[in-house]
PDB file of N, CA and C in Angstrom:
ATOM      1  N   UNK A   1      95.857 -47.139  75.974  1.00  0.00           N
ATOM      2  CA  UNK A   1      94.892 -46.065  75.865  1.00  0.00           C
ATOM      3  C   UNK A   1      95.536 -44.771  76.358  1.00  0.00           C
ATOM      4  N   UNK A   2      95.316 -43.991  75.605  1.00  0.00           N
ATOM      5  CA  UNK A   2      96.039 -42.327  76.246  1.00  0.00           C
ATOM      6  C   UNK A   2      94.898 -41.362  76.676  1.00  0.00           C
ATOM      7  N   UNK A   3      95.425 -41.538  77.664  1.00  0.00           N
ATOM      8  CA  UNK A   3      94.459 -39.806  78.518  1.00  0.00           C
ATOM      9  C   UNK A   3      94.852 -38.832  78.892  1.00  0.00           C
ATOM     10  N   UNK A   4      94.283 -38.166  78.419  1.00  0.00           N
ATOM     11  CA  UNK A   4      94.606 -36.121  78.786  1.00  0.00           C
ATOM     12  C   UNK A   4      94.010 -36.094  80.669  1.00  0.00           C
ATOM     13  N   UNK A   5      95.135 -35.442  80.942  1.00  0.00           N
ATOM     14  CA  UNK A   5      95.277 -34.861  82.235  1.00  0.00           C
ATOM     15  C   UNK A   5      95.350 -33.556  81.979  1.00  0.00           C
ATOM     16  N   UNK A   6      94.147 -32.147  81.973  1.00  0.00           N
ATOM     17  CA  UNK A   6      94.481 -30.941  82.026  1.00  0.00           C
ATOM     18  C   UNK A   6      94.110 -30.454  83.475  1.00  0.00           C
ATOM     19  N   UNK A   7      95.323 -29.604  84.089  1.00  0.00           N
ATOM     20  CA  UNK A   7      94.575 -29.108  85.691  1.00  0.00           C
ATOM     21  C   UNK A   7      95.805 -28.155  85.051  1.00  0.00           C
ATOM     22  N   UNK A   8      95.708 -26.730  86.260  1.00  0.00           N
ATOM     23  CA  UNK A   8      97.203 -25.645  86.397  1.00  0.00           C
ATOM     24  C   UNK A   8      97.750 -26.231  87.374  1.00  0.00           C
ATOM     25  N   UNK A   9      97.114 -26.804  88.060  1.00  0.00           N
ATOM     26  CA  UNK A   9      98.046 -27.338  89.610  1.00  0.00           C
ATOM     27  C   UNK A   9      99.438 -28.418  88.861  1.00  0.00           C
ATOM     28  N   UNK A  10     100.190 -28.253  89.099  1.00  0.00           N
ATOM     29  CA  UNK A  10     101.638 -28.814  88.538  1.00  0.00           C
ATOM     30  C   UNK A  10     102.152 -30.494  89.041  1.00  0.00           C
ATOM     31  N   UNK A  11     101.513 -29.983  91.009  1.00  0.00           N
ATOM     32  CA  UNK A  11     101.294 -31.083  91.609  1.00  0.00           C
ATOM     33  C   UNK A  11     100.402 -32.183  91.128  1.00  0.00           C
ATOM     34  N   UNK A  12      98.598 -31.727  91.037  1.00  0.00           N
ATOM     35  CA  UNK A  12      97.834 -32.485  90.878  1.00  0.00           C
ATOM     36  C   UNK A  12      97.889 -33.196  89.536  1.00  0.00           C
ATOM     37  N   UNK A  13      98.873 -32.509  88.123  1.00  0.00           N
ATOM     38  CA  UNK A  13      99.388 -32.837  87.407  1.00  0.00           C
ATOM     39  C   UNK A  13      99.961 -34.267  87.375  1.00  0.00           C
ATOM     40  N   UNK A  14     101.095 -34.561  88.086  1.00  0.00           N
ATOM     41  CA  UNK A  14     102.101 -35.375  88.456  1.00  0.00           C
ATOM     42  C   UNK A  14     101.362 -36.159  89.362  1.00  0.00           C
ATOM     43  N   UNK A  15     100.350 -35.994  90.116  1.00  0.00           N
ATOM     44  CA  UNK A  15      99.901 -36.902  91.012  1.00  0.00           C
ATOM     45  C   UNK A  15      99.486 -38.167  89.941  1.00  0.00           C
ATOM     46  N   UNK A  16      98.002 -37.563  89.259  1.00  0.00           N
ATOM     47  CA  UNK A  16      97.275 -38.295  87.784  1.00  0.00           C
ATOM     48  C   UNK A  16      98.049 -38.679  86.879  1.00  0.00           C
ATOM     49  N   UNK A  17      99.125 -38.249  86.947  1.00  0.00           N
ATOM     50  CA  UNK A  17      99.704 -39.076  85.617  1.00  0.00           C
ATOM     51  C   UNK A  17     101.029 -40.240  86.386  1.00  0.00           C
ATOM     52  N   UNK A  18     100.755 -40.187  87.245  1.00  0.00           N
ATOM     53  CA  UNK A  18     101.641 -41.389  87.844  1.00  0.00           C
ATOM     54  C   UNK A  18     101.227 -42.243  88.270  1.00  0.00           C
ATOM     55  N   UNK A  19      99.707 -41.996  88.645  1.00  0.00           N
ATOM     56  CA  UNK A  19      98.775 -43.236  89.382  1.00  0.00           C
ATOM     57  C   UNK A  19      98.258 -43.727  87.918  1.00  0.00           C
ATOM     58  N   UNK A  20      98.014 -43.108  86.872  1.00  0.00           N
ATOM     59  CA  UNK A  20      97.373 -43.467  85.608  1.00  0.00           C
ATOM     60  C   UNK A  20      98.094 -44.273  84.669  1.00  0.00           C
ATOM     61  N   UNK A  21      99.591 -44.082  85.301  1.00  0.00           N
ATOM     62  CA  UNK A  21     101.053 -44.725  84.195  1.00  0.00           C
ATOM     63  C   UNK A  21     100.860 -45.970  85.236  1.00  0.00           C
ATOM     64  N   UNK A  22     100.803 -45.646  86.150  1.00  0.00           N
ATOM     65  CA  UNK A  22     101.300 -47.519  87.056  1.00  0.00           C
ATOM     66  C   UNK A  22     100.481 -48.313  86.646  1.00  0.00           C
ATOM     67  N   UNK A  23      98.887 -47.588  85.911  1.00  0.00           N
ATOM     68  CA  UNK A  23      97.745 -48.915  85.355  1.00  0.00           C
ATOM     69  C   UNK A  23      97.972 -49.095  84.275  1.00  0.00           C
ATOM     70  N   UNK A  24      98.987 -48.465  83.240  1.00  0.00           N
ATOM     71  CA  UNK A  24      99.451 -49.075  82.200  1.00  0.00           C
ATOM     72  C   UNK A  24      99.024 -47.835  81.225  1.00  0.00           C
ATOM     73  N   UNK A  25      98.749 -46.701  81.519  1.00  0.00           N
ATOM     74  CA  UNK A  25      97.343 -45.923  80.347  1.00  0.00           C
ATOM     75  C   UNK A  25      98.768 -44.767  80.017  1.00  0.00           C
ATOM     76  N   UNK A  26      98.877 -44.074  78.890  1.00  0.00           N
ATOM     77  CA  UNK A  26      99.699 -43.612  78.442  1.00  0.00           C
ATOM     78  C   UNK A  26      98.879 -41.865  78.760  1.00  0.00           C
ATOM     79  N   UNK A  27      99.487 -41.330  79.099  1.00  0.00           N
ATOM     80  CA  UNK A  27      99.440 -39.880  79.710  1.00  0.00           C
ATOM     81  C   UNK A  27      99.986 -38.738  79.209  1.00  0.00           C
ATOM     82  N   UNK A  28      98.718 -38.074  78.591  1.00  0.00           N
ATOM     83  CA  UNK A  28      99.080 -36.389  77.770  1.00  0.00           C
ATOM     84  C   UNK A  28      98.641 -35.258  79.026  1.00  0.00           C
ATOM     85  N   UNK A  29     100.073 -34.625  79.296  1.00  0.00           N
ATOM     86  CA  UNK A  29      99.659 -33.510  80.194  1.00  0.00           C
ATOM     87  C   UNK A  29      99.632 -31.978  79.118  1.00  0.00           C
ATOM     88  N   UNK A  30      98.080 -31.584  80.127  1.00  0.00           N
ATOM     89  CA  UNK A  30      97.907 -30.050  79.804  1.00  0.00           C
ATOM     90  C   UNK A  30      98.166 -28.945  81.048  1.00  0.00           C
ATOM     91  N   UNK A  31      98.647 -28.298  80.878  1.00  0.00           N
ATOM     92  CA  UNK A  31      98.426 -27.020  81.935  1.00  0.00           C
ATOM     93  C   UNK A  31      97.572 -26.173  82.014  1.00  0.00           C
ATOM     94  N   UNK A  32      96.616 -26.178  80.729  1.00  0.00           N
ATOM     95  CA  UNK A  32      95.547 -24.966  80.603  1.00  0.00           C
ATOM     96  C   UNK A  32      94.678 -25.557  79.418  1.00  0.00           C
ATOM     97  N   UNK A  33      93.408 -25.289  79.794  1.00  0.00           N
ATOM     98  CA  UNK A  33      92.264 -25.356  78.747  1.00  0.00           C
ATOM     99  C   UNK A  33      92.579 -24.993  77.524  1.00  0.00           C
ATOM    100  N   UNK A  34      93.321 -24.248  77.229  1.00  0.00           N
ATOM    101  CA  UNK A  34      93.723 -23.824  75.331  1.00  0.00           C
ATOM    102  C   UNK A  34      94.766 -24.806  74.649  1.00  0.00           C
ATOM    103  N   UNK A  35      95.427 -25.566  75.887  1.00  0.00           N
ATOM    104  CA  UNK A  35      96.906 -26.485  75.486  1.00  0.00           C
ATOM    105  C   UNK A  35      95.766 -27.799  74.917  1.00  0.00           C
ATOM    106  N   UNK A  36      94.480 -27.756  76.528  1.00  0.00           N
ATOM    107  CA  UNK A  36      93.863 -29.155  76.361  1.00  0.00           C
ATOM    108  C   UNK A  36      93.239 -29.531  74.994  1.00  0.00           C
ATOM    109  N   UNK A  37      92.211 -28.039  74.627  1.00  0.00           N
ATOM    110  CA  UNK A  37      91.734 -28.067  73.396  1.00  0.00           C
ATOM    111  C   UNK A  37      92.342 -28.894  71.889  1.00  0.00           C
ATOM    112  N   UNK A  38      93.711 -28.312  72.011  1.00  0.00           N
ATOM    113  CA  UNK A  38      94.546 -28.396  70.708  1.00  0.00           C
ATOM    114  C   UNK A  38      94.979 -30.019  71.053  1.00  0.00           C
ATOM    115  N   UNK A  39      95.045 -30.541  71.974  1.00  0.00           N
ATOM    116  CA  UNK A  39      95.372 -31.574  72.321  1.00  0.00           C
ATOM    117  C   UNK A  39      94.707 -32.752  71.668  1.00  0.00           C
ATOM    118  N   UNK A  40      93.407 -32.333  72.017  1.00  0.00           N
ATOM    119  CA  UNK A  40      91.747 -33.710  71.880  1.00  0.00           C
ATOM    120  C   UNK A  40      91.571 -33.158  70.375  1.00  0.00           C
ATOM    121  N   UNK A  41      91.778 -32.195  69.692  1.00  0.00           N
ATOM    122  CA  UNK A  41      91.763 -31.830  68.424  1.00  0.00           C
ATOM    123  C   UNK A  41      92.304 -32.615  67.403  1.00  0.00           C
ATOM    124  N   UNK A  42      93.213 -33.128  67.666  1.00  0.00           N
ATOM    125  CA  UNK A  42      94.054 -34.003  67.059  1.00  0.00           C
ATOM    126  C   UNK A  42      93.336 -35.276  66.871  1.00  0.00           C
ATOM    127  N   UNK A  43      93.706 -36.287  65.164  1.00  0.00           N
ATOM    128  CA  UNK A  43      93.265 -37.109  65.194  1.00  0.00           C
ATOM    129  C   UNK A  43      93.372 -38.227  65.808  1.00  0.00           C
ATOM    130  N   UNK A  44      94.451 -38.089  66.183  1.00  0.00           N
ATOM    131  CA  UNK A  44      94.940 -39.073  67.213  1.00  0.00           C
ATOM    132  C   UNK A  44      94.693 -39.012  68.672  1.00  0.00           C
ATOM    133  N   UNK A  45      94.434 -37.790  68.890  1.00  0.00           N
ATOM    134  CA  UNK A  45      94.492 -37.395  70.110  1.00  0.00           C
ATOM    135  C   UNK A  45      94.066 -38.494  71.371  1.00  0.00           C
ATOM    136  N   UNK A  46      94.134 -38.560  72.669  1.00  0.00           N
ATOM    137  CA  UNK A  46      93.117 -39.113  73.388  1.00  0.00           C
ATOM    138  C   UNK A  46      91.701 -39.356  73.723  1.00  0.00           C
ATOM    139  N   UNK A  47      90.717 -40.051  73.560  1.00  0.00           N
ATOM    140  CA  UNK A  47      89.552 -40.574  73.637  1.00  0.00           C
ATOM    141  C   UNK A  47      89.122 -40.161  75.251  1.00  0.00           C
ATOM    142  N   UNK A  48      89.542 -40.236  76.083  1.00  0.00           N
ATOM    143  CA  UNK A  48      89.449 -40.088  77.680  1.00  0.00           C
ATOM    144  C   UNK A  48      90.439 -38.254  78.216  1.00  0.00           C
ATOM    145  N   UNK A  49      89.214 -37.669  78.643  1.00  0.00           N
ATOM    146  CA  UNK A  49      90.045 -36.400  79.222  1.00  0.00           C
ATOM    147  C   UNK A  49      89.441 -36.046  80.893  1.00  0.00           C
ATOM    148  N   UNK A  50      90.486 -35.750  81.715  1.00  0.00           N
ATOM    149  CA  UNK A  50      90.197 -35.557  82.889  1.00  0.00           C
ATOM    150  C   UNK A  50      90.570 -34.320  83.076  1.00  0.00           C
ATOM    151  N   UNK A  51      89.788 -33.389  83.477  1.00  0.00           N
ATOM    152  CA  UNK A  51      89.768 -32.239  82.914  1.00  0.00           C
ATOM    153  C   UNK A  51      89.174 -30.643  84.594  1.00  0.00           C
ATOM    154  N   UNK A  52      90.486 -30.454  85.536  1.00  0.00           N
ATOM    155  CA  UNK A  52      90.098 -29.527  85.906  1.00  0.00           C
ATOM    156  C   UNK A  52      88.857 -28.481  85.745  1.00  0.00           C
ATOM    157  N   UNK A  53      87.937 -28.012  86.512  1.00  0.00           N
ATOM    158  CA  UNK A  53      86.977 -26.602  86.226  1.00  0.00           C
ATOM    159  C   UNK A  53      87.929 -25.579  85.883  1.00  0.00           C
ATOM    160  N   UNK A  54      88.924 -25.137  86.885  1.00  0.00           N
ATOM    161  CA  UNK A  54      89.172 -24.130  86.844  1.00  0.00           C
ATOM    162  C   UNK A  54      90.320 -24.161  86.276  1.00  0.00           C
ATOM    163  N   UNK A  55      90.708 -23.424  85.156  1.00  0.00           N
ATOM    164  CA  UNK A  55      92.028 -23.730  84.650  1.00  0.00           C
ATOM    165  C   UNK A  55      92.384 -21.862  83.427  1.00  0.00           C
ATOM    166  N   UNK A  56      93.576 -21.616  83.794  1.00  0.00           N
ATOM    167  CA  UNK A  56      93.512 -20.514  82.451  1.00  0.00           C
ATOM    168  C   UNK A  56      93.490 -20.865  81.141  1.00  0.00           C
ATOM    169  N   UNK A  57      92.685 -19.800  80.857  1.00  0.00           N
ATOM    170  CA  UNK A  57      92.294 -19.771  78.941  1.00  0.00           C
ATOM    171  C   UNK A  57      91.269 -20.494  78.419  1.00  0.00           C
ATOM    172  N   UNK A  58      91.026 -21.628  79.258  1.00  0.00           N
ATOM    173  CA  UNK A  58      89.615 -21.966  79.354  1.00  0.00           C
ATOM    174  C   UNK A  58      89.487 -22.760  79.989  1.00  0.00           C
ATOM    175  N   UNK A  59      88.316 -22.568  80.523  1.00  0.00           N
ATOM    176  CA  UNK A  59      87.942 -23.265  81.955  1.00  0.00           C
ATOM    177  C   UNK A  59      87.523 -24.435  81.362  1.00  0.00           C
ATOM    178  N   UNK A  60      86.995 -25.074  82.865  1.00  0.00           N
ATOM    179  CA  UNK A  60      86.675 -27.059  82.115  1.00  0.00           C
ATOM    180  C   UNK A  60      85.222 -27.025  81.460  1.00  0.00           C
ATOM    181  N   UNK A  61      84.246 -26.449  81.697  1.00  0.00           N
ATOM    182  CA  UNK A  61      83.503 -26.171  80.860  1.00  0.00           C
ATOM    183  C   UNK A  61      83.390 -25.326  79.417  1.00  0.00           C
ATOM    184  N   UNK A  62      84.111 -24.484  79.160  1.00  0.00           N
ATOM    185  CA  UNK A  62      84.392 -23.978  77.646  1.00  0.00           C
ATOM    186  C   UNK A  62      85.473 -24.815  76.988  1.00  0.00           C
ATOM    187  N   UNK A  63      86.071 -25.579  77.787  1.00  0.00           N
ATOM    188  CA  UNK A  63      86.938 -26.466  76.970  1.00  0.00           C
ATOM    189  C   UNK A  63      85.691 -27.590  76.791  1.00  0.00           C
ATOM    190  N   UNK A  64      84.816 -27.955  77.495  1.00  0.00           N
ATOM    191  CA  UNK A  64      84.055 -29.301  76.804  1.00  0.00           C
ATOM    192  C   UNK A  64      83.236 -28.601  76.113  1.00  0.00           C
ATOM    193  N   UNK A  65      82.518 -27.234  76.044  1.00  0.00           N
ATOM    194  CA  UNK A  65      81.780 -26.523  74.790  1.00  0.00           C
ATOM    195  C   UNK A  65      82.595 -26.857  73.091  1.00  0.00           C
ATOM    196  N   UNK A  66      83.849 -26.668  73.534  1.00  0.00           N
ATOM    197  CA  UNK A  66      84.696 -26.475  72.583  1.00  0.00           C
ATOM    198  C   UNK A  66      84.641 -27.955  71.732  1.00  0.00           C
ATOM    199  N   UNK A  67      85.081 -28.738  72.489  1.00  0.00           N
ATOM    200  CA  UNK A  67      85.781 -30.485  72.235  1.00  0.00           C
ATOM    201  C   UNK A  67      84.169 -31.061  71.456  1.00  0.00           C
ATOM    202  N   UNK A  68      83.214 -30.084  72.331  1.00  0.00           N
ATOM    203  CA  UNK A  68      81.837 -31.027  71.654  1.00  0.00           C
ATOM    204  C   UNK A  68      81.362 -30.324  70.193  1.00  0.00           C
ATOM    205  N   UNK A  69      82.196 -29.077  69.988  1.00  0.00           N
ATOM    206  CA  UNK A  69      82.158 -28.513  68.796  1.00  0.00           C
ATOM    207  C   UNK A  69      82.609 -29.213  67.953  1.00  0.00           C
ATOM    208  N   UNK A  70      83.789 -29.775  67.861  1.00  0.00           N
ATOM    209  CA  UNK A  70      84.695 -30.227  66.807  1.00  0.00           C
ATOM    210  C   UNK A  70      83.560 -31.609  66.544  1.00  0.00           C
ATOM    211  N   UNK A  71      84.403 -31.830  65.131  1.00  0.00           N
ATOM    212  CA  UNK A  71      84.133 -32.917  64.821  1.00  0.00           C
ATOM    213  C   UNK A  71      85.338 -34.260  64.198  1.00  0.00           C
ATOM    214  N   UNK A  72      85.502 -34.411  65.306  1.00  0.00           N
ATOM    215  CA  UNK A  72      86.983 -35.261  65.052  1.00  0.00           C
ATOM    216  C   UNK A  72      86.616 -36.527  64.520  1.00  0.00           C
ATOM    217  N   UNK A  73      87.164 -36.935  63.549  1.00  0.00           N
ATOM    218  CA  UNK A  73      87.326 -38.368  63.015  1.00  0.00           C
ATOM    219  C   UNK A  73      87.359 -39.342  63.844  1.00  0.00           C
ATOM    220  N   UNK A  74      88.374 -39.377  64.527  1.00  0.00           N
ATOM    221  CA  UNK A  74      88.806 -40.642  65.983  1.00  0.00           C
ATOM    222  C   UNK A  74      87.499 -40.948  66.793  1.00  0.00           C
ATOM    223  N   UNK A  75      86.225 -40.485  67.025  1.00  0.00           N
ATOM    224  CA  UNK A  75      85.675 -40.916  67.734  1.00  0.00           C
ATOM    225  C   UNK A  75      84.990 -39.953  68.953  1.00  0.00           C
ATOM    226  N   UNK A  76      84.142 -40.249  69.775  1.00  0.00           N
ATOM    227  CA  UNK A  76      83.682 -39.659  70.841  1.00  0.00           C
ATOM    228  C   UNK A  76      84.821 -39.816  72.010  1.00  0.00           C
ATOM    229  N   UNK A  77      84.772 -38.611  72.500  1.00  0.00           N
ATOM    230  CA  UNK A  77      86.273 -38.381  73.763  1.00  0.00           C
ATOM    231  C   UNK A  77      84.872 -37.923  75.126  1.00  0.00           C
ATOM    232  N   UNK A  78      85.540 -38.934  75.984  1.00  0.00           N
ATOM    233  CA  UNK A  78      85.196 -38.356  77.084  1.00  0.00           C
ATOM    234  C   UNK A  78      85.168 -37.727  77.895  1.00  0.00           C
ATOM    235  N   UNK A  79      84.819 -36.692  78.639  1.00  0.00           N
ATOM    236  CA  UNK A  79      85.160 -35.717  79.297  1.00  0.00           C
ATOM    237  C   UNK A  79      84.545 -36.023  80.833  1.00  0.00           C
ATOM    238  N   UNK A  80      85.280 -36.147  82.059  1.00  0.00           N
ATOM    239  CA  UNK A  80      85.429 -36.067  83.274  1.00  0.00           C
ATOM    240  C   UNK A  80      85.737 -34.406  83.599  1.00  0.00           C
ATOM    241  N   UNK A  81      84.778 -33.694  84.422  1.00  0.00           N
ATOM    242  CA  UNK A  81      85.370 -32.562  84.917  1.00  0.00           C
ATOM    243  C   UNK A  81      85.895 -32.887  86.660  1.00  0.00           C
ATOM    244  N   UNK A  82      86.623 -32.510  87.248  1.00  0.00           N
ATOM    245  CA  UNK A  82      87.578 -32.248  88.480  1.00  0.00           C
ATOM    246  C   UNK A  82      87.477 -31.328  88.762  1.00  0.00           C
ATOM    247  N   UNK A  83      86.421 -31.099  90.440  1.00  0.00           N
ATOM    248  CA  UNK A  83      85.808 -29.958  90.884  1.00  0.00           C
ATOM    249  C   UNK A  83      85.555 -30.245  92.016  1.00  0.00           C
ATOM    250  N   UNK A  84      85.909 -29.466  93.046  1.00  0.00           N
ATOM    251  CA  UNK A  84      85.059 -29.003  94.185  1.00  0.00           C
ATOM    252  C   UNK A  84      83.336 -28.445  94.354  1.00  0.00           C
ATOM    253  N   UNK A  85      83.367 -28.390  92.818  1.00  0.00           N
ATOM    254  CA  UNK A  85      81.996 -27.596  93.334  1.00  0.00           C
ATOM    255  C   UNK A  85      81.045 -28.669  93.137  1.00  0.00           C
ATOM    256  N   UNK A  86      79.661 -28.556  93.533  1.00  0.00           N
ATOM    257  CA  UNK A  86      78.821 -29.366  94.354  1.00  0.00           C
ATOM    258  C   UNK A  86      77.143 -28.994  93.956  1.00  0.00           C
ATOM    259  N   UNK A  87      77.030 -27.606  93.553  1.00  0.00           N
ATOM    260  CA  UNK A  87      75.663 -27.403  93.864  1.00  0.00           C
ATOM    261  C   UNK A  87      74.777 -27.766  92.668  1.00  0.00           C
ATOM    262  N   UNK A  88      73.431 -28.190  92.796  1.00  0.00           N
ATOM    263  CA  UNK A  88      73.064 -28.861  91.750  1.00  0.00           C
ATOM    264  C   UNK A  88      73.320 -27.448  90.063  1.00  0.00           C
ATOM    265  N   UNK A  89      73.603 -26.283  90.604  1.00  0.00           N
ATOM    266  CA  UNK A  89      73.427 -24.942  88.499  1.00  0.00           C
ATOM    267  C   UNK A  89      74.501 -26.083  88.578  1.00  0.00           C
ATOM    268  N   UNK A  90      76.150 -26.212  89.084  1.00  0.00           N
ATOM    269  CA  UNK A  90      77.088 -26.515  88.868  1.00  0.00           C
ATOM    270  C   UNK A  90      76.950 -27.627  88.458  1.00  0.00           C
ATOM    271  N   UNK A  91      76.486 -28.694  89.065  1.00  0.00           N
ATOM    272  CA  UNK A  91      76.281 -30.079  87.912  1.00  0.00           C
ATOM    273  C   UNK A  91      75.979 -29.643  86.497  1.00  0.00           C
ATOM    274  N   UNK A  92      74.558 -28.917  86.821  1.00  0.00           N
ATOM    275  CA  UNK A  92      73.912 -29.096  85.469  1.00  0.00           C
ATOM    276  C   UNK A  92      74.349 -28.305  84.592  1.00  0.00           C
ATOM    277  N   UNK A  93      75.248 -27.117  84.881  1.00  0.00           N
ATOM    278  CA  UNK A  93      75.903 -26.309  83.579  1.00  0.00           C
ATOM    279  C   UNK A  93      77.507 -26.791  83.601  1.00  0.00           C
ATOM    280  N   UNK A  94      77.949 -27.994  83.965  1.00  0.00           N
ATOM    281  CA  UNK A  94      78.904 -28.947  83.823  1.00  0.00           C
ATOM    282  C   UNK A  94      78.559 -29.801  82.427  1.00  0.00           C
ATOM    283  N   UNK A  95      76.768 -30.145  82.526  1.00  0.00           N
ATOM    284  CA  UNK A  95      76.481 -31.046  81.866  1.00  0.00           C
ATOM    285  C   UNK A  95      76.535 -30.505  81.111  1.00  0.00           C
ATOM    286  N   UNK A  96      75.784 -29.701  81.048  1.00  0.00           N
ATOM    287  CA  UNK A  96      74.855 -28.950  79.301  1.00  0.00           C
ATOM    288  C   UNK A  96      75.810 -28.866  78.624  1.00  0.00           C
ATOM    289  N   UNK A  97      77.603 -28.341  78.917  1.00  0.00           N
ATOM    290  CA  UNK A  97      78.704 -27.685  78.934  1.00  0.00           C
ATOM    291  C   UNK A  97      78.920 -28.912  77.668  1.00  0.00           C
ATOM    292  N   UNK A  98      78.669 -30.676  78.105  1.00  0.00           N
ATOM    293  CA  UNK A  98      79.010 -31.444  77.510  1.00  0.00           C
ATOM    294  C   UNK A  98      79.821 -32.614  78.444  1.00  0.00           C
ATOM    295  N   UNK A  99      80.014 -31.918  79.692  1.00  0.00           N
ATOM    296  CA  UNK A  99      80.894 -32.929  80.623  1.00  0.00           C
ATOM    297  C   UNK A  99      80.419 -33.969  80.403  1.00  0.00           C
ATOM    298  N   UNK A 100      81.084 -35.561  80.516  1.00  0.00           N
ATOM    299  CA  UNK A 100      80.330 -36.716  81.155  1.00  0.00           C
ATOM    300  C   UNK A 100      80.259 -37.093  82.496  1.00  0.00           C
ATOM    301  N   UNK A 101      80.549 -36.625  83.104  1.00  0.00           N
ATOM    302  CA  UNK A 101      80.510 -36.671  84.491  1.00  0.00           C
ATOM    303  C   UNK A 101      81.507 -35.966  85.597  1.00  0.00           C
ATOM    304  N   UNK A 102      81.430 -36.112  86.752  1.00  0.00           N
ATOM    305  CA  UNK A 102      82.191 -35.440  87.691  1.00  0.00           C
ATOM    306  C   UNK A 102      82.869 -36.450  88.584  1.00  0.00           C
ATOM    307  N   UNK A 103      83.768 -35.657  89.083  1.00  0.00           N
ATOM    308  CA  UNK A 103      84.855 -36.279  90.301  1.00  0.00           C
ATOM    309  C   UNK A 103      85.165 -35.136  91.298  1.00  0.00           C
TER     310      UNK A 103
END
């Protein structure tokens, strides 16, 4: 199974995709919401995305506005957003956004 890792952090990058390779799962890194987009666009693309808030060119919510726009052949992709933030707007305009959930 392949999963998109998009964060800017370079570190937190390399952290997720090394704990995600030792369980066997094959690992697409993004650096930015516009790389992630073009990424899950693809028919092939990954089904599973773990997906920074804050990221340049588009944040983790206009990138899941985006991903829930398309209409890709391959299937429904999941979207995990990766956030500090906490307060219930932030859940819920995570959700509306299209997220499936938080970490």
């Amino acid at each position: 199974m392949k999963i998109l890792v998009a964060d800017d952090d370079s570190i937190s990058r390399t952290l997720m995709q090394r704990t995600l390779q030792k369980f066997g799962y094959a690992v697409i890194l993004a650096e930015n919401g516009r790389m992630a987009a073009e990424i899950l666009s693809m028919s092939d693309g990954p089904r599973l995305a773990l997906v920074d808030w804050m990221m340049p060119e588009l944040d983790g919510p206009e990138l899941c506005r985006e991903v829930r726009d398309l209409h890709r052949e391959g299937g429904y992709i999941y979207i995990v957003l990766l956030t500090s933030k906490q307060s219930s707007e932030d859940i819920v305009a995570g959700l509306e956004a299209g997220a499936d959930d938080f970490v």
